[in-house]
PDB file of N, CA and C in Angstrom:
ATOM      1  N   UNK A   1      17.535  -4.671   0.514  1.00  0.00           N
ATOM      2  CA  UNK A   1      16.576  -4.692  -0.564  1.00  0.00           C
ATOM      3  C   UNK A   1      15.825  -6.024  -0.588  1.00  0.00           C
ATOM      4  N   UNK A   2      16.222  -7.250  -0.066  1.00  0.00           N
ATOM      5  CA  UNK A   2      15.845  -8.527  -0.170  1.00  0.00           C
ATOM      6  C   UNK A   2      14.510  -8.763   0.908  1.00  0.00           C
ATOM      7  N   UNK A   3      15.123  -7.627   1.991  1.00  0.00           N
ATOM      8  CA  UNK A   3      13.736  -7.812   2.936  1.00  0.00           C
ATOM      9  C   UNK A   3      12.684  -6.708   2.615  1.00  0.00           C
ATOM     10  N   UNK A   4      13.094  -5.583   1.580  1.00  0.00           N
ATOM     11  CA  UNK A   4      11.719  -4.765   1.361  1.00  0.00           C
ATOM     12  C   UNK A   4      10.820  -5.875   0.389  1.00  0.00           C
ATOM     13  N   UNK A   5      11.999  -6.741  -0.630  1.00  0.00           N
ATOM     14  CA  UNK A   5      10.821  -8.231  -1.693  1.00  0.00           C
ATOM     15  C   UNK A   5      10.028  -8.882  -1.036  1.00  0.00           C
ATOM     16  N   UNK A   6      10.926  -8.989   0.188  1.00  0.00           N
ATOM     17  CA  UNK A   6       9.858 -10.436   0.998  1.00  0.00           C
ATOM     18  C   UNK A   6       8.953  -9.838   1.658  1.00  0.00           C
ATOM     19  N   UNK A   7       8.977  -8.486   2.380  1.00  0.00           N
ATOM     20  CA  UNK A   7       8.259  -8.241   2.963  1.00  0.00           C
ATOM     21  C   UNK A   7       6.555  -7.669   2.256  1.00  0.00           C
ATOM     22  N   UNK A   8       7.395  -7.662   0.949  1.00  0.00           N
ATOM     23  CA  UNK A   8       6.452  -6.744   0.263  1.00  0.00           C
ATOM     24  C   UNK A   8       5.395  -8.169  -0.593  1.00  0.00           C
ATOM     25  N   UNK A   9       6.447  -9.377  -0.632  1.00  0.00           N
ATOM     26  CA  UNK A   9       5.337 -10.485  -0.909  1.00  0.00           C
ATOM     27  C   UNK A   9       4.887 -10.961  -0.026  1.00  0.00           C
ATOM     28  N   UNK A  10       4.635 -10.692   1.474  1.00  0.00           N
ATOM     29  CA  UNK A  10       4.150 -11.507   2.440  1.00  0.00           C
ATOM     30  C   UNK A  10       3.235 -11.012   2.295  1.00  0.00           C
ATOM     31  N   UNK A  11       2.869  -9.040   2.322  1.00  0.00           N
ATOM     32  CA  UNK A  11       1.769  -8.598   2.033  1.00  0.00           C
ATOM     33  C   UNK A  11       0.733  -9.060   1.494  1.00  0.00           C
ATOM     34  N   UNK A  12       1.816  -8.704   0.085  1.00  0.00           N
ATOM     35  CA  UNK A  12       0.470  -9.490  -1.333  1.00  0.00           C
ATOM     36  C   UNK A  12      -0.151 -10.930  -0.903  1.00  0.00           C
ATOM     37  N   UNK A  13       1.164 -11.828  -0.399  1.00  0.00           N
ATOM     38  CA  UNK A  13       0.018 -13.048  -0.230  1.00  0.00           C
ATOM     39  C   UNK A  13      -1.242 -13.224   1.049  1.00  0.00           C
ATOM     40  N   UNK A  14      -0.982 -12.035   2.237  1.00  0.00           N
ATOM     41  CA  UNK A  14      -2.001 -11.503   3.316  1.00  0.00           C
ATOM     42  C   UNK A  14      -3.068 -11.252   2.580  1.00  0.00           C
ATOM     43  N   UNK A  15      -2.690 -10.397   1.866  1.00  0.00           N
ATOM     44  CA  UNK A  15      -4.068  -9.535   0.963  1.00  0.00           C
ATOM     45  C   UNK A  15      -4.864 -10.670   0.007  1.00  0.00           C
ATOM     46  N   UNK A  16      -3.964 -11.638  -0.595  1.00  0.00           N
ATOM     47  CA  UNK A  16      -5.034 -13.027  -1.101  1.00  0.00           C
ATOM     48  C   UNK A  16      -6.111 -13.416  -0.640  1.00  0.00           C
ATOM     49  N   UNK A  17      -5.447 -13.883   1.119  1.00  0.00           N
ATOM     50  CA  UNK A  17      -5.942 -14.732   2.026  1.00  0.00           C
ATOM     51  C   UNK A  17      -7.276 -13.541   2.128  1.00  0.00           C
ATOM     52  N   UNK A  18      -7.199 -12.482   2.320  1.00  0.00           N
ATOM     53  CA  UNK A  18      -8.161 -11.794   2.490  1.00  0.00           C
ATOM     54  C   UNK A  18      -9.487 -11.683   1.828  1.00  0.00           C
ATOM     55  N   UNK A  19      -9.214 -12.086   0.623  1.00  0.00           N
ATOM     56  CA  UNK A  19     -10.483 -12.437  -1.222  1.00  0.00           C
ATOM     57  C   UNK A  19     -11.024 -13.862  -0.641  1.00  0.00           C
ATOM     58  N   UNK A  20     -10.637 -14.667   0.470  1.00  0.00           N
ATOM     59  CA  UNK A  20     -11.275 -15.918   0.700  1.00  0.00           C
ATOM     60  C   UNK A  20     -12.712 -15.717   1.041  1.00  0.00           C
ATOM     61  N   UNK A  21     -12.654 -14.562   2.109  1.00  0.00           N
ATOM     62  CA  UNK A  21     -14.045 -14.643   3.135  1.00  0.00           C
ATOM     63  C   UNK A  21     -15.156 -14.094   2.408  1.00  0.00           C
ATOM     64  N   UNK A  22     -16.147 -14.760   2.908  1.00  0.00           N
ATOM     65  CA  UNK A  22     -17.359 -14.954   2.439  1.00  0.00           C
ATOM     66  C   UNK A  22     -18.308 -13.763   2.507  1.00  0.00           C
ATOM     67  N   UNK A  23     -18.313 -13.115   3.767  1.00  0.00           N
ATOM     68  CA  UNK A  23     -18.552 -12.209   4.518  1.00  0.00           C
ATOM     69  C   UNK A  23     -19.106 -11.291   3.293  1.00  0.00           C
ATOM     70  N   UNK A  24     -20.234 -10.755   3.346  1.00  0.00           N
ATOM     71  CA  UNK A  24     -20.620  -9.051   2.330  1.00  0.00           C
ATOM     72  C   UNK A  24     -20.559  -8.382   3.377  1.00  0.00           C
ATOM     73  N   UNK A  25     -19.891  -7.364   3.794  1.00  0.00           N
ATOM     74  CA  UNK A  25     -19.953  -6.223   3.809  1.00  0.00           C
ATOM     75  C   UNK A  25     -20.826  -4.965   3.135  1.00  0.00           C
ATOM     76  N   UNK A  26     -21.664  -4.579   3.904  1.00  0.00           N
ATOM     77  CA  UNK A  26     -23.105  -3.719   3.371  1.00  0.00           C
ATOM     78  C   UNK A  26     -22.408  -2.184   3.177  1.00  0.00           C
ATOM     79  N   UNK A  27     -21.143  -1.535   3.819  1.00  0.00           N
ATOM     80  CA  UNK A  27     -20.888  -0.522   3.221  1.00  0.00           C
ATOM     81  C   UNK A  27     -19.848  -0.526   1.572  1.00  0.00           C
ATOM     82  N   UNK A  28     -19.599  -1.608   1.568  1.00  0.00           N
ATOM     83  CA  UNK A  28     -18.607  -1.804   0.233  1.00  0.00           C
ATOM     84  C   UNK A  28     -19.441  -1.972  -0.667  1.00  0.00           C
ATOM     85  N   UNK A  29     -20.420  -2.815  -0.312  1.00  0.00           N
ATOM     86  CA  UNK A  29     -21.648  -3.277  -1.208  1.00  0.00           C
ATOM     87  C   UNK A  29     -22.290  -1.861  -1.845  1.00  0.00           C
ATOM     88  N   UNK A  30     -22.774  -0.950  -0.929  1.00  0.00           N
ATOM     89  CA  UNK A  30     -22.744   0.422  -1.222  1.00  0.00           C
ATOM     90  C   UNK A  30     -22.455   1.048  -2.068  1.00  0.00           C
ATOM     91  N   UNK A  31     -21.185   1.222  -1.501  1.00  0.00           N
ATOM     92  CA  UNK A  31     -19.976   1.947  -2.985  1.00  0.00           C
ATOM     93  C   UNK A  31     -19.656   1.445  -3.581  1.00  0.00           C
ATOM     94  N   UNK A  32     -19.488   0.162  -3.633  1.00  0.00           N
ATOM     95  CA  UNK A  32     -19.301  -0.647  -4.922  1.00  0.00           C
ATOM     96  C   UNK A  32     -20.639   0.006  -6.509  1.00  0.00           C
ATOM     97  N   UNK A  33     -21.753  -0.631  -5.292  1.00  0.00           N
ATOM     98  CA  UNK A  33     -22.912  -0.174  -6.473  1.00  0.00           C
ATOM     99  C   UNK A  33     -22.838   1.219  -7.086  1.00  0.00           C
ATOM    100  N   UNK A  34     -22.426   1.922  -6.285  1.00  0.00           N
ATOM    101  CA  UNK A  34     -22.615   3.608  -6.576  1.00  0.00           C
ATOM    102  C   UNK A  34     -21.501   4.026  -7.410  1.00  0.00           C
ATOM    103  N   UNK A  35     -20.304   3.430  -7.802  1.00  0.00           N
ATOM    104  CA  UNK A  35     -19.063   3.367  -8.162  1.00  0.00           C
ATOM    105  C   UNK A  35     -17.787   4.129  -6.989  1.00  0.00           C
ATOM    106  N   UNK A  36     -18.570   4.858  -5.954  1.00  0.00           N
ATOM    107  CA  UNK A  36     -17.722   5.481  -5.054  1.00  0.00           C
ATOM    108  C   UNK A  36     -16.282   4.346  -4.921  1.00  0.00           C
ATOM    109  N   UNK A  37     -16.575   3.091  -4.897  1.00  0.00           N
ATOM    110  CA  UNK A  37     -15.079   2.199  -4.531  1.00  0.00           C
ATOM    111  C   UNK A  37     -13.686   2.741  -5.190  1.00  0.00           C
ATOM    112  N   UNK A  38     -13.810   3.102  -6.381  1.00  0.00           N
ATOM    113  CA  UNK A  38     -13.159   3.108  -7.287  1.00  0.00           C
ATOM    114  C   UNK A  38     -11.946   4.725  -6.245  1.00  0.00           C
ATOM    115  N   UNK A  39     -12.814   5.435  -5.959  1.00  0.00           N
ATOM    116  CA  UNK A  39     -12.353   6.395  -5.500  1.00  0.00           C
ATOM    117  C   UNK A  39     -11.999   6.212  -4.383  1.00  0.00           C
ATOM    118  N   UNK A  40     -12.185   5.843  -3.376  1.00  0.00           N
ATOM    119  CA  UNK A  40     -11.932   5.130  -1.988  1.00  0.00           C
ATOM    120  C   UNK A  40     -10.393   4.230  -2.264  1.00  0.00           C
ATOM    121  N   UNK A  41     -10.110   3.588  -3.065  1.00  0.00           N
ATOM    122  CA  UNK A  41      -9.127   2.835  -4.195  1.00  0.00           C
ATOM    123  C   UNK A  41      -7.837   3.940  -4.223  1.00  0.00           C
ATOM    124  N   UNK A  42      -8.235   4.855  -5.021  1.00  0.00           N
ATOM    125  CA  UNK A  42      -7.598   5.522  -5.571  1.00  0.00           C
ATOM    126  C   UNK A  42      -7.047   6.266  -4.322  1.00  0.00           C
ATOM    127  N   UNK A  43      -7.561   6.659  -3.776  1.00  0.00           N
ATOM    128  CA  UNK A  43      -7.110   7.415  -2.585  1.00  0.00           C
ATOM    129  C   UNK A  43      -6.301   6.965  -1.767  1.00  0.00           C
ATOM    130  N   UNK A  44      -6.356   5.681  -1.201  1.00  0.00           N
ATOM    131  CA  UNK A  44      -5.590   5.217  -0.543  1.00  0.00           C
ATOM    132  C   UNK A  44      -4.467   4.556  -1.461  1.00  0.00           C
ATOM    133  N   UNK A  45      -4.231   4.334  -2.725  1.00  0.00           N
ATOM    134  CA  UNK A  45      -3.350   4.334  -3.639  1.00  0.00           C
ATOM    135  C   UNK A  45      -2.586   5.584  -3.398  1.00  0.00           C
ATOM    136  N   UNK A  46      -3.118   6.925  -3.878  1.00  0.00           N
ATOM    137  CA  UNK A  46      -2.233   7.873  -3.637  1.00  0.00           C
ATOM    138  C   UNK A  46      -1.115   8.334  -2.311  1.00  0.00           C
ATOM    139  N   UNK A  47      -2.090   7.385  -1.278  1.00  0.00           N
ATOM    140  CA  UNK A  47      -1.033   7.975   0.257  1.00  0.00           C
ATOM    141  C   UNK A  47      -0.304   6.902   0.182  1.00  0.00           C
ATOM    142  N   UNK A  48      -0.899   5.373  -0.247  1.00  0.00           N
ATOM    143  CA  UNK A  48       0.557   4.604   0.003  1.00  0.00           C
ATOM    144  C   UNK A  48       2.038   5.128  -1.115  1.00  0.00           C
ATOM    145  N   UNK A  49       1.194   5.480  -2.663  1.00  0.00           N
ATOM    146  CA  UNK A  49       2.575   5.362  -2.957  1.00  0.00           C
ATOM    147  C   UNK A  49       3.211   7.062  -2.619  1.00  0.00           C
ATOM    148  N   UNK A  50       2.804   8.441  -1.830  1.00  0.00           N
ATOM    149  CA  UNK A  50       3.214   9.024  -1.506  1.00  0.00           C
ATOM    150  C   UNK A  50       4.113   8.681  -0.114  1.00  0.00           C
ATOM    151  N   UNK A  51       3.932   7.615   0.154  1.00  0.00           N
ATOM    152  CA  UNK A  51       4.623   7.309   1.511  1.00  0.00           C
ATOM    153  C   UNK A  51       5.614   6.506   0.988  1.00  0.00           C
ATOM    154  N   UNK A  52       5.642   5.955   0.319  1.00  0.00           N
ATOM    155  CA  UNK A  52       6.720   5.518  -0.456  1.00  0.00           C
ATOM    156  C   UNK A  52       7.592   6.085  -1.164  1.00  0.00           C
ATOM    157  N   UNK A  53       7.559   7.337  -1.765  1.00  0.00           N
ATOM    158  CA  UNK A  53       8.110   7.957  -2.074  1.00  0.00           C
ATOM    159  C   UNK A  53       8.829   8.836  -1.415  1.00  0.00           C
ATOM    160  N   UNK A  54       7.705   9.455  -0.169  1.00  0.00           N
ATOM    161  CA  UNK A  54       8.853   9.947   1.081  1.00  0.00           C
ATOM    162  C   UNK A  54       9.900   9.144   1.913  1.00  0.00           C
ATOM    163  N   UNK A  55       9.793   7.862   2.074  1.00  0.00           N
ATOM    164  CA  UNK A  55      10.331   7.041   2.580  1.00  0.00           C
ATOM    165  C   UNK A  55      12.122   6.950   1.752  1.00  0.00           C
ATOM    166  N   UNK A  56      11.939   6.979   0.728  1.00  0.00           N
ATOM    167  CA  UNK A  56      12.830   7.022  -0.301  1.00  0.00           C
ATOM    168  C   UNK A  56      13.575   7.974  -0.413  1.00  0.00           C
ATOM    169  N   UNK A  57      12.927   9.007  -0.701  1.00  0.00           N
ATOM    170  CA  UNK A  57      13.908  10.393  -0.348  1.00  0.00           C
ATOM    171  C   UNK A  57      14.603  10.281   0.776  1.00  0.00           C
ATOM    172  N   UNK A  58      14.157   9.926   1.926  1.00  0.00           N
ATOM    173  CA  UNK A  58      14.735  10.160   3.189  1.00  0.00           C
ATOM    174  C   UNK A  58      15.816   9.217   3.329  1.00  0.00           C
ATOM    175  N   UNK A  59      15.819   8.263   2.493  1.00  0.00           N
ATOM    176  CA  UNK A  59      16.677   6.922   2.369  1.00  0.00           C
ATOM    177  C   UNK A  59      17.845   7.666   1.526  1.00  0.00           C
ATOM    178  N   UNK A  60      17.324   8.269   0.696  1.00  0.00           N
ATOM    179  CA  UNK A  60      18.452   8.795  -0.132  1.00  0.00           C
ATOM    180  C   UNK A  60      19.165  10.008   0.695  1.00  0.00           C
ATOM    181  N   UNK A  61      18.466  10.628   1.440  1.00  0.00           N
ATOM    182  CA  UNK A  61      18.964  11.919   2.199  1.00  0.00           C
ATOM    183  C   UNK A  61      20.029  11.182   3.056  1.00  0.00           C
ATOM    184  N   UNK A  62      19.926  10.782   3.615  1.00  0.00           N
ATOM    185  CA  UNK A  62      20.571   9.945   4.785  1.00  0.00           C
ATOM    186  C   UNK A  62      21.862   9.013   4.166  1.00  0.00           C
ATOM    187  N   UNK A  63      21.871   8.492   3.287  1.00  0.00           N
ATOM    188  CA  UNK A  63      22.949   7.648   2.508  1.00  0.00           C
ATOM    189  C   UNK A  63      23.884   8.833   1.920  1.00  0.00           C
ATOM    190  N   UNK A  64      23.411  10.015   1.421  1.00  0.00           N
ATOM    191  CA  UNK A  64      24.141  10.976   1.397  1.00  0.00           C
ATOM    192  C   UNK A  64      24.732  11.771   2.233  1.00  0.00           C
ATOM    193  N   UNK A  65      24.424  11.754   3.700  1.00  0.00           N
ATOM    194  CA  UNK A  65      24.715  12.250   4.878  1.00  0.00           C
ATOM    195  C   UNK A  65      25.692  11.200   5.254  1.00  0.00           C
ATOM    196  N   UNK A  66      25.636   9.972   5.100  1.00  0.00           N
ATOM    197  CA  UNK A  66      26.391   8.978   5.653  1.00  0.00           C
ATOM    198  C   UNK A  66      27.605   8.704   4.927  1.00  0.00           C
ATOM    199  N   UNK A  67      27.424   9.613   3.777  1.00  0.00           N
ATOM    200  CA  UNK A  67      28.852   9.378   2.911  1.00  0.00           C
ATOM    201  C   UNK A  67      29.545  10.601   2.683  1.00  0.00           C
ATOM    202  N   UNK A  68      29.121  11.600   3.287  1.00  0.00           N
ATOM    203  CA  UNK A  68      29.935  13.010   3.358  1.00  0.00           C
ATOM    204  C   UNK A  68      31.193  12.577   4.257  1.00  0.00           C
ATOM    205  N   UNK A  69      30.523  12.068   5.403  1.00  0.00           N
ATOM    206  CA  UNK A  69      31.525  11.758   6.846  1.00  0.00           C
ATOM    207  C   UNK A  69      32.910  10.977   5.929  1.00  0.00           C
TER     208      UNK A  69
END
C-alpha cells in the first residue's frame, strides 16, 4: 500500500511540473473556448477511475483465491 502512496504522489507531482510550460496548445485552446474540455476531462476521469476499480476487484479476487489454499 506504501508504494501505490508514493507512486501515486510522484504522479501528482509529474502532473505539476507539467502547469510550468508555457507552450498554448491551439487544440485545447479550442475546447477550452467551446467548453468541450470539460468533457474530454470527464472522460478520461471515468476510464481511469474504472480501471481502478477493476484493478481492485481483481486484487480482491486473487487474495481470496490465495487464502482458500
Amino acid at each position: 500500500m506504501k508504494r501505490f502512496f508514493l507512486t501515486l504522489s510522484l504522479l501528482i507531482i509529474l502532473a505539476f511540473q507539467t502547469f510550468g510550460q508555457a507552450s498554448e496548445v491551439e487544440m485545447a485552446t479550442g475546447l477550452r473556448t467551446s467548453g468541450k474540455i470539460y468533457v474530454v476531462v470527464a472522460v478520461v476521469a471515468l476510464i481511469f477511475i474504472g480501471l481502478v476499480i477493476y484493478l481492485f476487484s481483481i486484487d480482491r479476487r486473487l487474495k481470496k483465491l490465495e487464502n482458500q489454499d
